[in-house]
Protein backbone atom coordinates (compact mmCIF):
# COMPACT_ATOMS: atom_id res chain seq x y z
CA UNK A 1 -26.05 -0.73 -28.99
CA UNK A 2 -23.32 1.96 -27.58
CA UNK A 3 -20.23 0.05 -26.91
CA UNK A 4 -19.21 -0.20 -22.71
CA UNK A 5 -16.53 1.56 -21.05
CA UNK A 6 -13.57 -0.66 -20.22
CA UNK A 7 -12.46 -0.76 -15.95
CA UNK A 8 -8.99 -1.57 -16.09
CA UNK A 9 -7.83 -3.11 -12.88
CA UNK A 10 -4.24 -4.32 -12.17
CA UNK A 11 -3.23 -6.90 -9.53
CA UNK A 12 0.01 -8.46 -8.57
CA UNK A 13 0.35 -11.45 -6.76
CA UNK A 14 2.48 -15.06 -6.14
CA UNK A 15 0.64 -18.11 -5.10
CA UNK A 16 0.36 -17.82 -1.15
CA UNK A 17 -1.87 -14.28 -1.96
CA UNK A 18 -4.56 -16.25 -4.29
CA UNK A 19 -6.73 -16.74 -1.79
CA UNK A 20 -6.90 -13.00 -0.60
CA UNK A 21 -6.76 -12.11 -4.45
CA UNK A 22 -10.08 -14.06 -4.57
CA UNK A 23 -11.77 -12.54 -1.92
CA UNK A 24 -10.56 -9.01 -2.99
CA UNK A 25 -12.35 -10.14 -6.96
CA UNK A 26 -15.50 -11.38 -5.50
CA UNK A 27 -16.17 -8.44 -3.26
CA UNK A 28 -15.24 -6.46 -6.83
CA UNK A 29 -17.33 -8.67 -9.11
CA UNK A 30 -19.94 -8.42 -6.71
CA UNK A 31 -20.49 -4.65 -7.14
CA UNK A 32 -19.58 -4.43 -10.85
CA UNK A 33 -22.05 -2.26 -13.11
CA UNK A 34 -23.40 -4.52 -16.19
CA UNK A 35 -22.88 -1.17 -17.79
CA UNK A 36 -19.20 -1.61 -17.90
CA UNK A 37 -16.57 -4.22 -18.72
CA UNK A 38 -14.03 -4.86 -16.49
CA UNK A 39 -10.70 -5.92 -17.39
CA UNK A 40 -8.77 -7.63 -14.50
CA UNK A 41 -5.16 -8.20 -15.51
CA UNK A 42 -3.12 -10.19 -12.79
CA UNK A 43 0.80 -9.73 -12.81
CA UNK A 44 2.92 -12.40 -11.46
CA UNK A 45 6.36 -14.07 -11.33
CA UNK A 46 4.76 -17.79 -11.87
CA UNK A 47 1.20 -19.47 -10.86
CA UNK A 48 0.38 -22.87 -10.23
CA UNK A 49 -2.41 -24.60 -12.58
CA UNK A 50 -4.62 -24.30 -9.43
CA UNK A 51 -3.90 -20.89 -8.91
CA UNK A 52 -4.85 -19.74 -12.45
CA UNK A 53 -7.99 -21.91 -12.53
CA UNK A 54 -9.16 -20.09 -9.21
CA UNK A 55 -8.83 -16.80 -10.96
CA UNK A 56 -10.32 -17.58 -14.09
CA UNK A 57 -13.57 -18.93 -12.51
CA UNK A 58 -14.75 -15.21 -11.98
CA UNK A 59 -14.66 -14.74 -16.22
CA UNK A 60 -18.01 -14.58 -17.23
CA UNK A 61 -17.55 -13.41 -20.74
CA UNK A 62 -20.21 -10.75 -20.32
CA UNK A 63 -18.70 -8.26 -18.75
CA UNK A 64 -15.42 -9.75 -16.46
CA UNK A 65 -12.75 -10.71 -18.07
CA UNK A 66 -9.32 -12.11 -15.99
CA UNK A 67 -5.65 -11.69 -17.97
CA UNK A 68 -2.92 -13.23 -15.66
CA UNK A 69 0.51 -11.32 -16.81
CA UNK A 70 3.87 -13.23 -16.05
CA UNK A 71 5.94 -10.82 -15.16
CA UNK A 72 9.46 -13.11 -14.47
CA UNK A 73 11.43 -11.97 -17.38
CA UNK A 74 10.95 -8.53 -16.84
CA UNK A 75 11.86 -8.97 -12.84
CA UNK A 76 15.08 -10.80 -13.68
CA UNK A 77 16.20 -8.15 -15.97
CA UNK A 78 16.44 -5.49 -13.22
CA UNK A 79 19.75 -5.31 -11.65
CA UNK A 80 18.97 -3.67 -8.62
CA UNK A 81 17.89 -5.74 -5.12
CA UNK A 82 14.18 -5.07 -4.13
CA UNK A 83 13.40 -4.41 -0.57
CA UNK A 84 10.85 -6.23 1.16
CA UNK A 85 8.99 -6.40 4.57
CA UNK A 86 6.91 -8.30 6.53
CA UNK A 87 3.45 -7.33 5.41
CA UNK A 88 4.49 -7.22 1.60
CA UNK A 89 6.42 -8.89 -1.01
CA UNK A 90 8.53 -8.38 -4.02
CA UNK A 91 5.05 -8.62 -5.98
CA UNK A 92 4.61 -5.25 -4.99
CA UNK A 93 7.11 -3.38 -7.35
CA UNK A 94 5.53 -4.88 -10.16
CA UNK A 95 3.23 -1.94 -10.32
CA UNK A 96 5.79 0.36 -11.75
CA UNK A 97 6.41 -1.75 -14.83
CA UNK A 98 2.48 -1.01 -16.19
CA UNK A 99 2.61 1.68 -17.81
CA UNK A 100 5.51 0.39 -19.74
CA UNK A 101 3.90 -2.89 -20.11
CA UNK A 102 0.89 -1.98 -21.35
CA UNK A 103 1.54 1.34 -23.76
CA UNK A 104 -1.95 0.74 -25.54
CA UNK A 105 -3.49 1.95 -22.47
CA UNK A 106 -3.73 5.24 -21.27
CA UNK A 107 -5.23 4.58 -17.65
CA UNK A 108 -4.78 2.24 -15.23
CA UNK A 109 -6.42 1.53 -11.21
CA UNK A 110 -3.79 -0.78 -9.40
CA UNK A 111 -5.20 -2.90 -6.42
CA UNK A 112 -3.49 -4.52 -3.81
CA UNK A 113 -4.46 -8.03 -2.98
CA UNK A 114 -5.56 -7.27 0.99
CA UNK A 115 -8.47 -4.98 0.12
CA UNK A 116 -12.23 -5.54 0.06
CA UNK A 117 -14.76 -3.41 -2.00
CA UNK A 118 -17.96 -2.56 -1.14
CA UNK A 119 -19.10 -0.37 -4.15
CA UNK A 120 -18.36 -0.15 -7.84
CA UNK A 121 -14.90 0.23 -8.24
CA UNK A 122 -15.86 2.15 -11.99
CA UNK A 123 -16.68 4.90 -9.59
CA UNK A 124 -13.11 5.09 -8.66
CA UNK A 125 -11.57 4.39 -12.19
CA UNK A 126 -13.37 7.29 -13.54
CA UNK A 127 -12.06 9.62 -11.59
CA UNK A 128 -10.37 12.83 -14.05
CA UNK A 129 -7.03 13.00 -13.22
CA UNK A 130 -6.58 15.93 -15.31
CA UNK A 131 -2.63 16.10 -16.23
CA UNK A 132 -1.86 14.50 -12.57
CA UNK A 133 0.88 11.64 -12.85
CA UNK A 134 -2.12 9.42 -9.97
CA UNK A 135 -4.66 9.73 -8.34
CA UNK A 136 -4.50 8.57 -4.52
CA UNK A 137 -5.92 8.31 -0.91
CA UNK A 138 -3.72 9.78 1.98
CA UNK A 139 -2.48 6.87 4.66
CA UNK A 140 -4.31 6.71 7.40
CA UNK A 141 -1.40 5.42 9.25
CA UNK A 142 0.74 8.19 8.69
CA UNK A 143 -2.19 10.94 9.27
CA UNK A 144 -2.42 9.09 12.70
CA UNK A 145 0.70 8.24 13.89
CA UNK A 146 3.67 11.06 14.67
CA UNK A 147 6.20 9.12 14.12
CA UNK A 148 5.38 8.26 10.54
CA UNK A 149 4.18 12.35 10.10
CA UNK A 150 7.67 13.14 10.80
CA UNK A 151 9.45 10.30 8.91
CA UNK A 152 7.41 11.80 6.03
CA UNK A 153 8.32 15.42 6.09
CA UNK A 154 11.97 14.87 7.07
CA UNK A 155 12.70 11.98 4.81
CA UNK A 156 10.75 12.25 1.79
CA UNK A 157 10.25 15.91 2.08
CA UNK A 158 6.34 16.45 1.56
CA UNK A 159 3.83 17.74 3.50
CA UNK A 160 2.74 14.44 5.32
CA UNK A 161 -1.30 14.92 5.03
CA UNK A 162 -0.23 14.46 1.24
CA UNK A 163 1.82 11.04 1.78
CA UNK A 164 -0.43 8.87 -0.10
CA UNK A 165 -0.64 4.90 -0.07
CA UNK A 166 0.06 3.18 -3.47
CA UNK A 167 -2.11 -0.13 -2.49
CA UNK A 168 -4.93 1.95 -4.54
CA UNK A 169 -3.20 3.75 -6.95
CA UNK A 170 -5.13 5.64 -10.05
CA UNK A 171 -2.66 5.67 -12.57
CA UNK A 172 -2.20 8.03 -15.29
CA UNK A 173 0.11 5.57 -17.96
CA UNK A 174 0.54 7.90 -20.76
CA UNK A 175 1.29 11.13 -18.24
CA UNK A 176 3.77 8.11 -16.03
CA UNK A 177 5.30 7.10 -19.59
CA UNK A 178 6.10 10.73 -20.71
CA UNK A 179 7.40 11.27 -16.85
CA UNK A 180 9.48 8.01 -17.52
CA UNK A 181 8.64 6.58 -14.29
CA UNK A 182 10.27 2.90 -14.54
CA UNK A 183 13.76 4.49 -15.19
CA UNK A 184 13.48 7.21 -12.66
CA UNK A 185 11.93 4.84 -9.82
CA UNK A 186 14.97 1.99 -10.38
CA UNK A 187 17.37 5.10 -10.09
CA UNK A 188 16.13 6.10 -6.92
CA UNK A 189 16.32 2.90 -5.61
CA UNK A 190 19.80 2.37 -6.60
CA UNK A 191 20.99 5.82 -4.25
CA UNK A 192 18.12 5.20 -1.53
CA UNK A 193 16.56 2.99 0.65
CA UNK A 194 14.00 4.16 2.28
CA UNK A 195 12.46 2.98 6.08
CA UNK A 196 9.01 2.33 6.12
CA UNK A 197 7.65 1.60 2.99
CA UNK A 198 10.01 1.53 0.13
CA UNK A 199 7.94 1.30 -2.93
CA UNK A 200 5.54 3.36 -1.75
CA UNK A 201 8.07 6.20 -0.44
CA UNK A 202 9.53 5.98 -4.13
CA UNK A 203 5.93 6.80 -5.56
CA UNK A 204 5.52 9.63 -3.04
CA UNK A 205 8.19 10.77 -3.30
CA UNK A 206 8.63 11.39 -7.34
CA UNK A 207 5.16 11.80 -7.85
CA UNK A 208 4.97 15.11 -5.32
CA UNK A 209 3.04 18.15 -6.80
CA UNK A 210 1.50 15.69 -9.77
CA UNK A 211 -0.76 13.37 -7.27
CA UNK A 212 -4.37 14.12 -7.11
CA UNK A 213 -6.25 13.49 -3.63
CA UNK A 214 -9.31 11.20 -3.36
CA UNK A 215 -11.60 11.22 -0.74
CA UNK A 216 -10.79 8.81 2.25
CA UNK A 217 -13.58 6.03 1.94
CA UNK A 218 -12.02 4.67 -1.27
CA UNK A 219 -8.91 3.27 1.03
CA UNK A 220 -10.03 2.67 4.83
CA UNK A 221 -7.72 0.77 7.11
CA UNK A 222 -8.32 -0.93 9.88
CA UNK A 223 -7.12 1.63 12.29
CA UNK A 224 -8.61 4.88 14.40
CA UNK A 225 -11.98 5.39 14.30
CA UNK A 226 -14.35 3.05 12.35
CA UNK A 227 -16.05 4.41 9.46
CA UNK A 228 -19.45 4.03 8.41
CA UNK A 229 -20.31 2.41 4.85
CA UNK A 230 -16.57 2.93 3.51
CA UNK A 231 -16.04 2.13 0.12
CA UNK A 232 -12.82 0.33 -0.37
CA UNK A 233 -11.09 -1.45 3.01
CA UNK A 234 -7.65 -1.91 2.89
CA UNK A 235 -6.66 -4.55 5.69
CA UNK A 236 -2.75 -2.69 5.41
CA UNK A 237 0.54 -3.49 7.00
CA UNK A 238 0.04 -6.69 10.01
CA UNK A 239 -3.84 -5.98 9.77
CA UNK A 240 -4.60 -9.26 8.12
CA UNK A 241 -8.15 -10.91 9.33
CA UNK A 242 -6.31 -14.04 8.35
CA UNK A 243 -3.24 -13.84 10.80
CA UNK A 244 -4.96 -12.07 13.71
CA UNK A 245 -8.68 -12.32 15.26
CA UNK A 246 -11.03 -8.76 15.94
CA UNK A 247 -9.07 -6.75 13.00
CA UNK A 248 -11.52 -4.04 12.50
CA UNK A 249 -13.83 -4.52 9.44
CA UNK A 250 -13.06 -8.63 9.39
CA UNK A 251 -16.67 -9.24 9.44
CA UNK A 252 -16.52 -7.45 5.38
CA UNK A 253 -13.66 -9.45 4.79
CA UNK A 254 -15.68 -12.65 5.70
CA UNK A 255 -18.37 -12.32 3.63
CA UNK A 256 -16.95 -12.28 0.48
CA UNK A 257 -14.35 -14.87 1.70
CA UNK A 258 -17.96 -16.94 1.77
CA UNK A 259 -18.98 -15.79 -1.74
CA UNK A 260 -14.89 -16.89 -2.69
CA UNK A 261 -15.40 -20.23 -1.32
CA UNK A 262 -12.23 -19.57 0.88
CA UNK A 263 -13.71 -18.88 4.38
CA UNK A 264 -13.50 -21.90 5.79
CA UNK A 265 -9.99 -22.67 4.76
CA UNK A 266 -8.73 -18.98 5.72
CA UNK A 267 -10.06 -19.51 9.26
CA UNK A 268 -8.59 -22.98 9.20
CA UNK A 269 -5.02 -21.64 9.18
CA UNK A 270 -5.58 -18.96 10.91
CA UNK A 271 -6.43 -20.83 14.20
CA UNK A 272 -3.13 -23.50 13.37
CA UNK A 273 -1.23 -20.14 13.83
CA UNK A 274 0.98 -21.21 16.56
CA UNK A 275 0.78 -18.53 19.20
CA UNK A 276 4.49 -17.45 19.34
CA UNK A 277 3.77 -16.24 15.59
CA UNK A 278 0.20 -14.08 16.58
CA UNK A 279 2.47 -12.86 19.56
CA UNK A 280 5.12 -11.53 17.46
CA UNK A 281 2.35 -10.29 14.74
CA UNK A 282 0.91 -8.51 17.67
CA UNK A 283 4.07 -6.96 18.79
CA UNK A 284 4.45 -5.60 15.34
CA UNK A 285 0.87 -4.32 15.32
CA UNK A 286 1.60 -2.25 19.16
CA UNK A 287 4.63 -1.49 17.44
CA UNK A 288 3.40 -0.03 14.49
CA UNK A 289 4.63 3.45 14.93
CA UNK A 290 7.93 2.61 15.42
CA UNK A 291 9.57 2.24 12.39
């Protein structure tokens, strides 16, 4: 019997995201080919025993297999202060460290915890990135909003329908080893800080010329006009169907919050939300193109 291909998928995550994280594995597990295996390695800076145990009930053994990846060591070693925002966390910047982490592999497909798949992600992974650092989906937020379009071209110097988002990020380890993309990402950050979206700016904006463009319905957001059947949704920046009620695409979210087991208790504290907080989430969303 021919041996399977190995999906590598790479998460990063603290203890208030398990819950999403779930969701985001179900929905994955629940569209996986039993002609692959799919390796699911979670980074993170410290789990509780309840958080690990939620994670590993998606092992089967067959074909998923869950690797949690503490990542502390390697965060306190950096000297450099990590910029965070509202919508994300310093969990996010652990993505730069896989390649180096993991110098075995030669391919990698990162996942944010805030996304919801709706077709096998091995269509995604296998993706030929020829000699292209990643592989990527332009942001819908900057293709939609001027402000951002601008921000782009003036401050990071691209051509802004080429601006990708790093919460789905194909990733080309041996190519980003060679490039030496830890040392030259923690030497931007030590001259720049960046507006919007540091970590993500920082990808753009050394990975410009060596990024290859995937089509739109692997990384949907809740924003403009609804798509039909999308692949991947990506509930980005304050669009979280757990903060705020009639986010587009929250009924997808939902469902595999059911499979996860975590519906109830998502929509539980959402509703305790007192309303000064939704108001000032909702500010942020009519707000979203000012930066």
């Amino acid at each position: 019997m021919a041996r399977r291909k190995v999906v590598r998928l790479f998460f990063t995550v603290d203890d208030n995201y398990i819950p999403y994280l779930s969701v985001t594995i179900a929905s994955i597990v629940r569209h996986a080919s039993k002609k692959y295996t799919y390796h699911l390695t979670v980074l993170h800076d410290g789990l509780s025993c309840k958080s690990k145990k939620i994670l590993r009930k998606y092992q089967n053994n067959k074909n998923i297999f869950i690797w949690l990846t503490d990542v502390t060591a390697k965060v306190h070693s950096l000297s450099i202060k990590l910029d965070v925002r509202d919508y994300y966390t310093i969990t996010t910047y652990y993505r730069l460290f896989l390649p180096n982490l993991f110098p075995v592999f030669n391919k990698g497909l990162y996942l944010d915890s805030d996304i919801v798949v709706r077709d096998d992600i091995a269509k995604l992974y296998f993706t030929d990135l020829g000699n292209n650092l990643v592989g990527a989906i332009p942001d819908a937020s900057v293709q939609l909003y001027s402000e951002f379009s601008n921000y782009v071209e003036k401050v990071i110097e691209m051509d802004h329908t080429k601006y990708f988002n790093a919460g789905v990020l194909l990733m080309n380890f041996k190519k980003l080893r060679e490039f030496g993309l830890e040392k030259r990402f923690i030497n931007l950050l030590q001259k720049v800080t960046f507006k919007v979206a540091q970590d993500q700016d920082v990808f753009n904006y050394l990975c410009k010329g060596q990024s290859l463009l995937i089509e739109p319905k692997w990384n949907v957001m809740p924003l403009g006009e609804r798509m039909e059947n999308p692949s991947l949704i990506h509930y980005n920046l304050m669009f979280k169907p757990w903060n705020l009620k009639n986010i587009m695409y929250e009924e997808e979210f939902f469902k595999y919050a059911e499979i996860a087991g975590v519906k109830d208790m998502i929509l539980k504290n959402r509703d305790a939300i007192p309303q000064e907080v939704t108001d000032k989430i909702l500010q942020g969303v009519d707000g979203v193109k000012a930066f």
